[in-house]
N, C-alpha and C. Protein backbone atom coordinates (compact mmCIF):
# COMPACT_ATOMS: atom_id res chain seq x y z
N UNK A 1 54.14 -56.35 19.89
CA UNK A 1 55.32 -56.26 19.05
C UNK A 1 56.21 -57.46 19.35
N UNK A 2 56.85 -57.98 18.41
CA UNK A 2 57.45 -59.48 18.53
C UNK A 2 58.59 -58.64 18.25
N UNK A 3 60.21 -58.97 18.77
CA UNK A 3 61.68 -58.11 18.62
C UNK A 3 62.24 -59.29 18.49
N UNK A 4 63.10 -59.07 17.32
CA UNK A 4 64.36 -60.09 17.50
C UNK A 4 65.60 -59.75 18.33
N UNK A 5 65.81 -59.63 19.49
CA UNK A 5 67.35 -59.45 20.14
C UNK A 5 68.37 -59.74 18.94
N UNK A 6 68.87 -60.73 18.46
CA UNK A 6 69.75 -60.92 18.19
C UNK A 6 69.95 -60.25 16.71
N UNK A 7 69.01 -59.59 16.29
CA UNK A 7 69.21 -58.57 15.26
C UNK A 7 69.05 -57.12 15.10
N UNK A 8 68.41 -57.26 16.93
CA UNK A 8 67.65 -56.12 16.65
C UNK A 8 66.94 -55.20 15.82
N UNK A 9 65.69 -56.07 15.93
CA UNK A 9 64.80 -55.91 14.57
C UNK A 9 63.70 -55.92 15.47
N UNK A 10 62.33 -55.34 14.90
CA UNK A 10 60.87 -55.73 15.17
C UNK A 10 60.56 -56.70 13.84
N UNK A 11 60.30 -57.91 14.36
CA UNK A 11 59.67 -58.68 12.74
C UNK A 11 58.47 -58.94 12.60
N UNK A 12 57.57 -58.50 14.16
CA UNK A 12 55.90 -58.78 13.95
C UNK A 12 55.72 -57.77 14.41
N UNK A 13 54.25 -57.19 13.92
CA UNK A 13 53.62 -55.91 15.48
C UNK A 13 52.34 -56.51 15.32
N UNK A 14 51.45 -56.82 16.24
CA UNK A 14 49.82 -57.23 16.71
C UNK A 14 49.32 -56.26 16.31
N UNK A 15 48.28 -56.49 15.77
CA UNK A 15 47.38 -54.94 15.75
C UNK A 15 45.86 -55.19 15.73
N UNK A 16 45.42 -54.41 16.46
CA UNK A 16 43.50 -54.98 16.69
C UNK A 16 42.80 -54.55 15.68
N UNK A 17 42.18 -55.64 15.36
CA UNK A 17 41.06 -56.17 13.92
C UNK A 17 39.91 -56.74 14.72
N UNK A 18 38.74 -56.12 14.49
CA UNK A 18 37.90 -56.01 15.25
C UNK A 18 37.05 -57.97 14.33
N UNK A 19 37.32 -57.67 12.79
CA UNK A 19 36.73 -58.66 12.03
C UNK A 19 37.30 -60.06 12.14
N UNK A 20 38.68 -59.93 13.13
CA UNK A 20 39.17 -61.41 12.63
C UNK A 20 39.67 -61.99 14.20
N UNK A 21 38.65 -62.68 14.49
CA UNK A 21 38.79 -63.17 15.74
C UNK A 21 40.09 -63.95 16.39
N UNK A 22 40.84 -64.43 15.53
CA UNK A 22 42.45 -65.03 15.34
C UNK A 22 43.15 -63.48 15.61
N UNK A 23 42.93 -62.28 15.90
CA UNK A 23 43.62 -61.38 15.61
C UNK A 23 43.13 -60.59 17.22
N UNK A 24 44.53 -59.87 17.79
CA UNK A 24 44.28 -59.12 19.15
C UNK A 24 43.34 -58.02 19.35
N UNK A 25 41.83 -58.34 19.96
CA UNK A 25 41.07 -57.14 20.02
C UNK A 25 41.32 -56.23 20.78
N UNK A 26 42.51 -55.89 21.25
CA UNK A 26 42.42 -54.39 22.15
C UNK A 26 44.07 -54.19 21.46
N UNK A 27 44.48 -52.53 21.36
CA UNK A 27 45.64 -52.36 21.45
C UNK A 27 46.29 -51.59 22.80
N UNK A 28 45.52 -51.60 23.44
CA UNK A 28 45.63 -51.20 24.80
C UNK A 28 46.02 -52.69 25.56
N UNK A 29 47.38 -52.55 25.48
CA UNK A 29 47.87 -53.75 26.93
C UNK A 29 48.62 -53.41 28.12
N UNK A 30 48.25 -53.80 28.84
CA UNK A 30 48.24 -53.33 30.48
C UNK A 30 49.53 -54.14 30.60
N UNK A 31 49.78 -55.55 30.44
CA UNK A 31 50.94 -56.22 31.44
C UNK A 31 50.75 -57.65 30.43
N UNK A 32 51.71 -58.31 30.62
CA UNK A 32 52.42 -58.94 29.94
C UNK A 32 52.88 -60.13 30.44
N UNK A 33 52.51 -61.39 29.96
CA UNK A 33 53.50 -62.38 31.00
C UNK A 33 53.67 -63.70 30.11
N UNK A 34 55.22 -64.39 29.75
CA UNK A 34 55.63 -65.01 28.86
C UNK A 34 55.56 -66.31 29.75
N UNK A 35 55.08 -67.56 29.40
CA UNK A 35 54.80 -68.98 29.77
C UNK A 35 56.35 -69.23 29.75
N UNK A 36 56.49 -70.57 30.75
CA UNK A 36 57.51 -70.81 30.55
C UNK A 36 57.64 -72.08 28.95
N UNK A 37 56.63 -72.00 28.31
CA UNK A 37 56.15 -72.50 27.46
C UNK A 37 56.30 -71.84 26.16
N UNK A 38 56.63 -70.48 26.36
CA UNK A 38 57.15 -69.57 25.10
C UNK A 38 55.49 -69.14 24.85
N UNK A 39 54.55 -69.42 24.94
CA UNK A 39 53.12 -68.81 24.85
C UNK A 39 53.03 -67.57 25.73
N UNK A 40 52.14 -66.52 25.47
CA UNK A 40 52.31 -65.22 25.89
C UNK A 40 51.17 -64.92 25.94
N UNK A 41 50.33 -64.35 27.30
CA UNK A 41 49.42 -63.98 27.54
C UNK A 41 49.32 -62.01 27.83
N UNK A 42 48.67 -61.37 27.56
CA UNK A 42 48.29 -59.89 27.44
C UNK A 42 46.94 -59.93 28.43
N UNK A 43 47.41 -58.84 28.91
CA UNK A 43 46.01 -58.08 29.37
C UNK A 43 45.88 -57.19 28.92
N UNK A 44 44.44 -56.52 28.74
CA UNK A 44 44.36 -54.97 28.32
C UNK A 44 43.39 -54.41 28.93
N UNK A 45 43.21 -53.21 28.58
CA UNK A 45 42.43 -52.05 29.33
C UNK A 45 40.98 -51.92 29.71
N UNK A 46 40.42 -53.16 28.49
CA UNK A 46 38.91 -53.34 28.59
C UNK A 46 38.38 -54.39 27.95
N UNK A 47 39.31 -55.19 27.49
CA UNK A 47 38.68 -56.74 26.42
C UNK A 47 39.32 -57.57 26.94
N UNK A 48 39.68 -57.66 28.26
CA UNK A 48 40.26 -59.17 29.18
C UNK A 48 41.83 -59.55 28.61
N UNK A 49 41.80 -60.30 28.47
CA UNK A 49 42.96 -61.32 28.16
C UNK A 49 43.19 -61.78 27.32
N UNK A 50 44.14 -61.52 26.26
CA UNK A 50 44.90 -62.41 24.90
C UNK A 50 45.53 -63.51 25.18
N UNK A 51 45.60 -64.83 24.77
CA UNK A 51 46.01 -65.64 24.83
C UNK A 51 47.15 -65.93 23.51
N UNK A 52 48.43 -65.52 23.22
CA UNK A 52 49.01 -65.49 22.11
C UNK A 52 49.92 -66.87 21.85
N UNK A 53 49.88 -67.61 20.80
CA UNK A 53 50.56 -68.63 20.36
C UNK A 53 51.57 -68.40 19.44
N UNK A 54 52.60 -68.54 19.78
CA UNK A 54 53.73 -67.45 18.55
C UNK A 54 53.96 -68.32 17.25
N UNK A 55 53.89 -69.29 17.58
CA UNK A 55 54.00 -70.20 17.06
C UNK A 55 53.24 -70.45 15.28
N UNK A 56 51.80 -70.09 15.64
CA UNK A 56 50.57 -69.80 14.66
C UNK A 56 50.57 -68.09 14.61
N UNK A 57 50.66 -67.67 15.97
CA UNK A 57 49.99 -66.14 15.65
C UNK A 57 49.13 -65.51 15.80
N UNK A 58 47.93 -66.85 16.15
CA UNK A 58 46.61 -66.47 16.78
C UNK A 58 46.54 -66.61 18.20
N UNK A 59 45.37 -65.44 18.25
CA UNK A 59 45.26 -65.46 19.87
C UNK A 59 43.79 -66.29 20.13
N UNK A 60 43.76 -66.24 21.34
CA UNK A 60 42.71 -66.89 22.28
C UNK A 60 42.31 -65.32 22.76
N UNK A 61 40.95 -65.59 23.18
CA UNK A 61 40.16 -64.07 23.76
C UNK A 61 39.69 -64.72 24.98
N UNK A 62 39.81 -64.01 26.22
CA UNK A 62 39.00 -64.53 27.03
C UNK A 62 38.67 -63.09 28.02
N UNK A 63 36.96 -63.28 28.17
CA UNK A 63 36.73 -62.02 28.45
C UNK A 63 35.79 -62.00 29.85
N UNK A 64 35.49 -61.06 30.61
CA UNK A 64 34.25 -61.33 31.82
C UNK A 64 33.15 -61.42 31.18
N UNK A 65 32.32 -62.48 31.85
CA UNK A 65 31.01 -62.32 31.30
C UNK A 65 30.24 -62.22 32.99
N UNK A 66 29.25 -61.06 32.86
CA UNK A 66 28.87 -60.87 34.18
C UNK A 66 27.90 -62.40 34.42
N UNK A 67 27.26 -63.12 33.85
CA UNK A 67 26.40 -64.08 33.85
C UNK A 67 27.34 -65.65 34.53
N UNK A 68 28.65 -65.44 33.67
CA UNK A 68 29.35 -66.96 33.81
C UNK A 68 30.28 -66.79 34.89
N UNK A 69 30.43 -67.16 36.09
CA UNK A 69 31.42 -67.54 37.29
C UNK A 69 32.58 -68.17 37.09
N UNK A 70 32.55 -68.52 35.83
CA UNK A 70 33.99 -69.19 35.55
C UNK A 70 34.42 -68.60 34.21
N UNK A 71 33.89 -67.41 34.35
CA UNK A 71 34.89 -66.21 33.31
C UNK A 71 35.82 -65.22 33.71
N UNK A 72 36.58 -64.64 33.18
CA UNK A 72 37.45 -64.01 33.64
C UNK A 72 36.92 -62.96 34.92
N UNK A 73 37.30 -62.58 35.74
CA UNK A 73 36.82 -61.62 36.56
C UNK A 73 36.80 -60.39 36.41
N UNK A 74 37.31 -60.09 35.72
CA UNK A 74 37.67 -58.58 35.15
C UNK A 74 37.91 -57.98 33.33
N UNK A 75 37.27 -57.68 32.64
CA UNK A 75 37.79 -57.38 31.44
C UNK A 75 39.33 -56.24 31.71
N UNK A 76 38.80 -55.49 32.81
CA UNK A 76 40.31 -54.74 33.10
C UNK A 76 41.54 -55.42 33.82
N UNK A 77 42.59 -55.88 33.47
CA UNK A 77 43.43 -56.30 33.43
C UNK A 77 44.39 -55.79 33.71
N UNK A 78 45.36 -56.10 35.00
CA UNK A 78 46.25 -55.23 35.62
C UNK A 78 47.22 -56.09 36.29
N UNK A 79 47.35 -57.12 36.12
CA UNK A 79 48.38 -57.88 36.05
C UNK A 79 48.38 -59.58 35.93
N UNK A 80 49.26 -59.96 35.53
CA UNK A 80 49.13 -61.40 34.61
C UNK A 80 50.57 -62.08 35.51
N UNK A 81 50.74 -63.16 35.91
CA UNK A 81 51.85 -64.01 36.09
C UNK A 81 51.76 -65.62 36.52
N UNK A 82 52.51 -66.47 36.33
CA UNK A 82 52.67 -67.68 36.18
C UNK A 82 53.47 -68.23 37.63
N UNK A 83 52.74 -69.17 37.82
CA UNK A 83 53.45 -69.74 39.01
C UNK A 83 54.22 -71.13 38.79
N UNK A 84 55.17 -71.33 39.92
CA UNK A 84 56.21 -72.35 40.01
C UNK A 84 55.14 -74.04 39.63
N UNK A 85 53.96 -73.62 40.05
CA UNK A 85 53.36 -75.05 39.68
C UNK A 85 52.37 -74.80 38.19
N UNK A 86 52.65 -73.88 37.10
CA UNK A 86 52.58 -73.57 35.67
C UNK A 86 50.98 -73.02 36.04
N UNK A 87 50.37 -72.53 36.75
CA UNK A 87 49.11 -71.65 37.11
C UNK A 87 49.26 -70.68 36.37
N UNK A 88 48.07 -69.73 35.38
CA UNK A 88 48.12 -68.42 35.29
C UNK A 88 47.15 -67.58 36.41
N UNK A 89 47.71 -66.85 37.03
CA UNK A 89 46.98 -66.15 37.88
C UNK A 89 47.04 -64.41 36.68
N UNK A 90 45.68 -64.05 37.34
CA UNK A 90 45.34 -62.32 37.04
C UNK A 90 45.30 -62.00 37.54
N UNK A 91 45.52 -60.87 38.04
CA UNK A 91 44.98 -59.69 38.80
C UNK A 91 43.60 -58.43 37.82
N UNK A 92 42.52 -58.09 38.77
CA UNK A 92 41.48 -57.42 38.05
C UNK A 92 41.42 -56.27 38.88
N UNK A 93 41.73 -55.01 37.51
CA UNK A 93 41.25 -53.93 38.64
C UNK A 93 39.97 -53.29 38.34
N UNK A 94 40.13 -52.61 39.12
CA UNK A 94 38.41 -51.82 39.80
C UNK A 94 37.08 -52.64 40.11
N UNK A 95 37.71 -53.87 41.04
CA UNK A 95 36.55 -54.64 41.31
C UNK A 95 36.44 -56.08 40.66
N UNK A 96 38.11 -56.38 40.03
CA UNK A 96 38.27 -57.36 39.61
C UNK A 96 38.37 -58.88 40.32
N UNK A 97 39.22 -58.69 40.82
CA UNK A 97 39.93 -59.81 41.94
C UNK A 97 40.73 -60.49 41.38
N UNK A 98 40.70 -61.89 41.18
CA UNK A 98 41.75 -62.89 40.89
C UNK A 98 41.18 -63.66 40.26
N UNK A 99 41.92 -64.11 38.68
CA UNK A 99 40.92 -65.23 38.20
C UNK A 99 42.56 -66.14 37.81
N UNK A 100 42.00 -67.25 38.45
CA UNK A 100 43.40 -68.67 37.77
C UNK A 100 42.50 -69.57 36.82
N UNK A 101 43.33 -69.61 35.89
CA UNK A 101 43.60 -70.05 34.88
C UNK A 101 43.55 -71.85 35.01
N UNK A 102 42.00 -72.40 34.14
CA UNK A 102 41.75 -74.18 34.50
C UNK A 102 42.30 -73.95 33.02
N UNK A 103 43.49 -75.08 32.67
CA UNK A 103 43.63 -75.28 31.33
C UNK A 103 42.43 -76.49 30.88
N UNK A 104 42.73 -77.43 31.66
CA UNK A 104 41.88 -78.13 31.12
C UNK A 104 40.43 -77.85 31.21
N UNK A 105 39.73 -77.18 32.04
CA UNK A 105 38.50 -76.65 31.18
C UNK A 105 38.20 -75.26 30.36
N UNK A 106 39.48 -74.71 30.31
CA UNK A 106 39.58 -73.71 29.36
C UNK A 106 38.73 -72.31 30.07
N UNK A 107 38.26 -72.67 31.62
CA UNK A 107 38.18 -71.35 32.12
C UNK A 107 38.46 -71.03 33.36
N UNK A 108 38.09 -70.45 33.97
CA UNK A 108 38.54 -69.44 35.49
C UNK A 108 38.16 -69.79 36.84
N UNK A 109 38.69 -69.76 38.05
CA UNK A 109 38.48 -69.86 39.32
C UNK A 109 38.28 -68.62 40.32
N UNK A 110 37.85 -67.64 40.30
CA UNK A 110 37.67 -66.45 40.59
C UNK A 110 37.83 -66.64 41.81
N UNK A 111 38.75 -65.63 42.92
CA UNK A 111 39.13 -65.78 43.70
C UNK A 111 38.78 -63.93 44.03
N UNK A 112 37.55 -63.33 44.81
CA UNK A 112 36.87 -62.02 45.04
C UNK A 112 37.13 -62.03 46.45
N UNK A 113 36.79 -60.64 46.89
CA UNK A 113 36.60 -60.04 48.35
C UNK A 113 34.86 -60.40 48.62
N UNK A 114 34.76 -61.04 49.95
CA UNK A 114 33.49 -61.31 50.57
C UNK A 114 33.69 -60.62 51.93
N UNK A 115 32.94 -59.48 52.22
CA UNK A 115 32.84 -58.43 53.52
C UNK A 115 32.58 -59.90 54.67
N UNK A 116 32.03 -60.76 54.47
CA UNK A 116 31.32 -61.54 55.27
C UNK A 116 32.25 -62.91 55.94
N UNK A 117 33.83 -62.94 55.09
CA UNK A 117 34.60 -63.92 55.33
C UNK A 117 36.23 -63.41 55.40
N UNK A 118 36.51 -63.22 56.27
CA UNK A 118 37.70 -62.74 56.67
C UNK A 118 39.12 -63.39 55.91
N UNK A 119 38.94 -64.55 55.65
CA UNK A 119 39.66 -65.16 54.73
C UNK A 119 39.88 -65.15 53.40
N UNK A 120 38.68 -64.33 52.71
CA UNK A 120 39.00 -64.01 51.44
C UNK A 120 39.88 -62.67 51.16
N UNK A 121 40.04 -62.53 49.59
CA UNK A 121 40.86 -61.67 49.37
C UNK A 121 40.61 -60.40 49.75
N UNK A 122 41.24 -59.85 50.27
CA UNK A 122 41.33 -58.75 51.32
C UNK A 122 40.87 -56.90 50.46
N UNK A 123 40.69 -57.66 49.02
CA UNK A 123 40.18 -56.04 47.89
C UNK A 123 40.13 -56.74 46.55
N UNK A 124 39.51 -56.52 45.79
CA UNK A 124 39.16 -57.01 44.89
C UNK A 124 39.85 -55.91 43.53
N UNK A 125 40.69 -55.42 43.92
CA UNK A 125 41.28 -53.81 42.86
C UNK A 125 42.69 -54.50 43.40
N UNK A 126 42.96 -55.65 42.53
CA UNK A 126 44.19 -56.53 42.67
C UNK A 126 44.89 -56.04 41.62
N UNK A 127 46.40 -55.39 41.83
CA UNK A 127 47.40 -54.71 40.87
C UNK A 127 48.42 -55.27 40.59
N UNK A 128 48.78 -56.09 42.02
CA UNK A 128 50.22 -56.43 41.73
C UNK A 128 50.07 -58.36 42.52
N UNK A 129 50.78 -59.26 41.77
CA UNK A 129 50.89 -60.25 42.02
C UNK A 129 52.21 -60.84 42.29
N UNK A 130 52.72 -61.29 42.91
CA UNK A 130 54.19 -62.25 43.09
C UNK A 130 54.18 -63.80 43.53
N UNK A 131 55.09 -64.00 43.67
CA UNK A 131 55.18 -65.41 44.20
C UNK A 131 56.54 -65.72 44.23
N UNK A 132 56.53 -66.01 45.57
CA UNK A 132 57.93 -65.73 46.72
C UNK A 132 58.98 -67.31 46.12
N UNK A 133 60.39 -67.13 46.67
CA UNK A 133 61.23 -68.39 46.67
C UNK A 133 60.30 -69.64 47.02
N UNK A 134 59.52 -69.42 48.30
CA UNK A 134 59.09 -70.60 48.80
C UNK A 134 57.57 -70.51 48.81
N UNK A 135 57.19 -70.32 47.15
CA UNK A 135 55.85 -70.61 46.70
C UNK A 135 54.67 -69.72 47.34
N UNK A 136 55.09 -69.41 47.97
CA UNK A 136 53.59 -68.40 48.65
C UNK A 136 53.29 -67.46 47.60
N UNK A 137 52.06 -67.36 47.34
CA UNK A 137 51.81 -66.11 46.21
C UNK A 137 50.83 -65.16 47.30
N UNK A 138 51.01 -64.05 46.18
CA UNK A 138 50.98 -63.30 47.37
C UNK A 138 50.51 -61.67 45.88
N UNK A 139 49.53 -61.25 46.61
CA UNK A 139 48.25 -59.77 46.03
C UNK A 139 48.32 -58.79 46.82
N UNK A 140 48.66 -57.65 45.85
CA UNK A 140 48.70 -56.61 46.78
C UNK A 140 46.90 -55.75 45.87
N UNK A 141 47.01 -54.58 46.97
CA UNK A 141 45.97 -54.00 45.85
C UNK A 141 45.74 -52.76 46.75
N UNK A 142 44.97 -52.03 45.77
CA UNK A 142 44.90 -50.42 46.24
C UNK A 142 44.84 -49.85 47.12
N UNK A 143 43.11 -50.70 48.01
CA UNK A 143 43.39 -50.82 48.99
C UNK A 143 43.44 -51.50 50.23
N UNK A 144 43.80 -52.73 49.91
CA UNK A 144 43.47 -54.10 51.01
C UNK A 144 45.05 -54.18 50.94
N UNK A 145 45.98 -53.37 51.27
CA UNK A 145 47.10 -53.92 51.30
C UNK A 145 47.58 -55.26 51.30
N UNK A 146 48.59 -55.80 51.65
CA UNK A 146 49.18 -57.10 50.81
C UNK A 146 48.35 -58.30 51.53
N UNK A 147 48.17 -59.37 50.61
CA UNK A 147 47.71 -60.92 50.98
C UNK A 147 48.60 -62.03 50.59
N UNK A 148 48.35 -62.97 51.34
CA UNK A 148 48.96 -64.29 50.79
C UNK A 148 47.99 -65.19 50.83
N UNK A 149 48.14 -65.98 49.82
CA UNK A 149 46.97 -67.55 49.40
C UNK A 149 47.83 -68.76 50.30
N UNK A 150 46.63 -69.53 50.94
CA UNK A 150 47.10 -70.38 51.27
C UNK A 150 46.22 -71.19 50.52
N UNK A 151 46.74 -72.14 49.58
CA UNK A 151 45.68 -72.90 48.67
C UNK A 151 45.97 -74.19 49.25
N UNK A 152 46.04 -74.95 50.59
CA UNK A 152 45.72 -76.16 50.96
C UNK A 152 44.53 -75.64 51.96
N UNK A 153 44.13 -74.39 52.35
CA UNK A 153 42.95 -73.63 53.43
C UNK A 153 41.71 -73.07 51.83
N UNK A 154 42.63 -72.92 51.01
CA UNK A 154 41.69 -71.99 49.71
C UNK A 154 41.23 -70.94 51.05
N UNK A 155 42.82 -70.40 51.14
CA UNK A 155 42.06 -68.89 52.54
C UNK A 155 43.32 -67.61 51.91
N UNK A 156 43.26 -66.33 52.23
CA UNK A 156 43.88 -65.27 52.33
C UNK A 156 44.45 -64.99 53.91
N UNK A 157 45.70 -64.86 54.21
CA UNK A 157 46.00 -64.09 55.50
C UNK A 157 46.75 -62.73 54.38
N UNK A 158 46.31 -61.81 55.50
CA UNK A 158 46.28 -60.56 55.46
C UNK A 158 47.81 -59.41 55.70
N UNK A 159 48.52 -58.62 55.02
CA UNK A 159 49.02 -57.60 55.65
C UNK A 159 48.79 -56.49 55.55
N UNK A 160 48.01 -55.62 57.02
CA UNK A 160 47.53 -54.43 56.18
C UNK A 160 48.59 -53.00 57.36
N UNK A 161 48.07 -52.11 57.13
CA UNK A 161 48.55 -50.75 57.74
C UNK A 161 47.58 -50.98 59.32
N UNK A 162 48.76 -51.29 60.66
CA UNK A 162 47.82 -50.97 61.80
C UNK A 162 47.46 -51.88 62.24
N UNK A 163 47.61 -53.51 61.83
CA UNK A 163 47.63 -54.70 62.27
C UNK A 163 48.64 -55.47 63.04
N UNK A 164 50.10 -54.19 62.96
CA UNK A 164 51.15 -54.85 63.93
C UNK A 164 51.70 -55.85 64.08
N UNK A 165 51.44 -56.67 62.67
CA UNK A 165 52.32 -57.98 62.33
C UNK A 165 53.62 -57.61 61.65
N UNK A 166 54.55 -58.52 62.38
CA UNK A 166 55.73 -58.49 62.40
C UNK A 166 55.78 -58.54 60.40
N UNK A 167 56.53 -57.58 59.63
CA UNK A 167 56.61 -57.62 58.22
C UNK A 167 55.25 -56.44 58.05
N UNK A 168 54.71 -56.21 58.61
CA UNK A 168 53.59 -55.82 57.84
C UNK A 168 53.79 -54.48 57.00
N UNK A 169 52.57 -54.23 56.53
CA UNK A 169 52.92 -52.78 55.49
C UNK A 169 52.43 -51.52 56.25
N UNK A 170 52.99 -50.81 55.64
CA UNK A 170 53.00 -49.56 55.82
C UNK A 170 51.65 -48.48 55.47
N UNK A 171 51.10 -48.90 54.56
CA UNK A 171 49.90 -47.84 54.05
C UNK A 171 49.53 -49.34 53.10
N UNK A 172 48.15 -49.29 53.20
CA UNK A 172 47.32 -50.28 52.33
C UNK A 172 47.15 -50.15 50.63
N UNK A 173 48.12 -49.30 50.72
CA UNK A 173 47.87 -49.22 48.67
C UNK A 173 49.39 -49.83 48.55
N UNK A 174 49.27 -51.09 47.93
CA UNK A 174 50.48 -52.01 47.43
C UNK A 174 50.22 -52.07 46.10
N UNK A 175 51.01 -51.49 45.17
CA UNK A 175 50.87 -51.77 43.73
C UNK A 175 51.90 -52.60 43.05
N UNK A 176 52.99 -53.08 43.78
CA UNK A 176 54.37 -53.64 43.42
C UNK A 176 55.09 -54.92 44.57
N UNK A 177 54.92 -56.21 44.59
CA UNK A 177 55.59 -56.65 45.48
C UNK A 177 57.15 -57.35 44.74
N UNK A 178 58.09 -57.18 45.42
CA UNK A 178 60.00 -57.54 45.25
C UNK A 178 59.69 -58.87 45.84
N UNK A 179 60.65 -59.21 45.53
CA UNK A 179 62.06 -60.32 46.70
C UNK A 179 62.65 -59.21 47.03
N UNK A 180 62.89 -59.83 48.70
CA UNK A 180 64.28 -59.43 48.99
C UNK A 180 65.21 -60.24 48.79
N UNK A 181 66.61 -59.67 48.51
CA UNK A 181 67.45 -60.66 47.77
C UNK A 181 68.30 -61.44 48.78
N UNK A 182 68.25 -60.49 50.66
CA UNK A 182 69.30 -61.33 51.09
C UNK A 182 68.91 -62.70 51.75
């Protein structure tokens, strides 16, 4: 749904058309995240990621393909946000992980849990994404409680329940990370 504030009006609503590929295939959207570019990306419940241009009106589809490594990681979609250096990061749940966003090759960097490397992402049922004052981004998830990327290591350090680091969390299901404001 497109709203005008200043009239308070709805003047567009999306609606899924299975025949017209310019048009949003899911009406199921999970989360939401506006470019600082005025372009607007959707996730939804089972057809990946809308790519919306308000501008035209058409979307971009981008979906998992179990075959391609540089497709989205997840058709389920559970959270979408943009970082201070214009990155789209996802979050994928039930086995999704993390897919960032190559503009210039128009696909994905999948960023998964490996049992075998302590440095990767700590659960792959990634819900909630942030990214702090001082750039650290940072995944929480169901149940690998919270992570942070260090992308000059391309590594994960860890906060989980029982690890006794100073900040750490409380119970390993993080679905929401804040600022604190003071």
């Amino acid at each position: 749904v497109k709203f005008d504030p200043d009239n308070d009006k709805i003047v567009r609503v999306y609606r899924f058309d299975k025949g017209d590929p310019g048009k949003a295939l899911n009406n199921y959207v999970t989360f939401t995240c506006q470019e600082r570019s005025g372009k607007l990306w959707a996730g939804t419940t089972e057809r990946g990621i809308h790519y919306l241009d308000p501008a035209t009106g058409q979307f971009d589809t981008y979906s998992h393909h179990p075959d391609d490594p540089s497709s989205l990681c997840s058709n389920l979609v559970a959270h979408v946000m943009e970082t201070d250096r214009g990155e789209i990061w996802i979050g994928g749940h039930m086995d999704g992980g993390i897919s960032i966003f190559d503009r210039e090759k128009n696909n994905f960097k999948r960023l998964k849990h490996d049992p075998n490397d302590p440095s990767s992402l700590n659960s792959n049922d990634t819900i909630a994404l942030f990214q702090g004052r001082s750039g650290i981004t940072w995944a929480g998830a169901t149940t690998g409680g919270a992570s942070y990327y260090v992308p000059q290591k391309e590594e994960f350090l860890h906060l989980l329940d029982g690890n006794d680091l100073p900040g750490g969390v409380t119970c390993n299901d993080v679905r929401s990370i804040l600022a604190d404001l003071k």
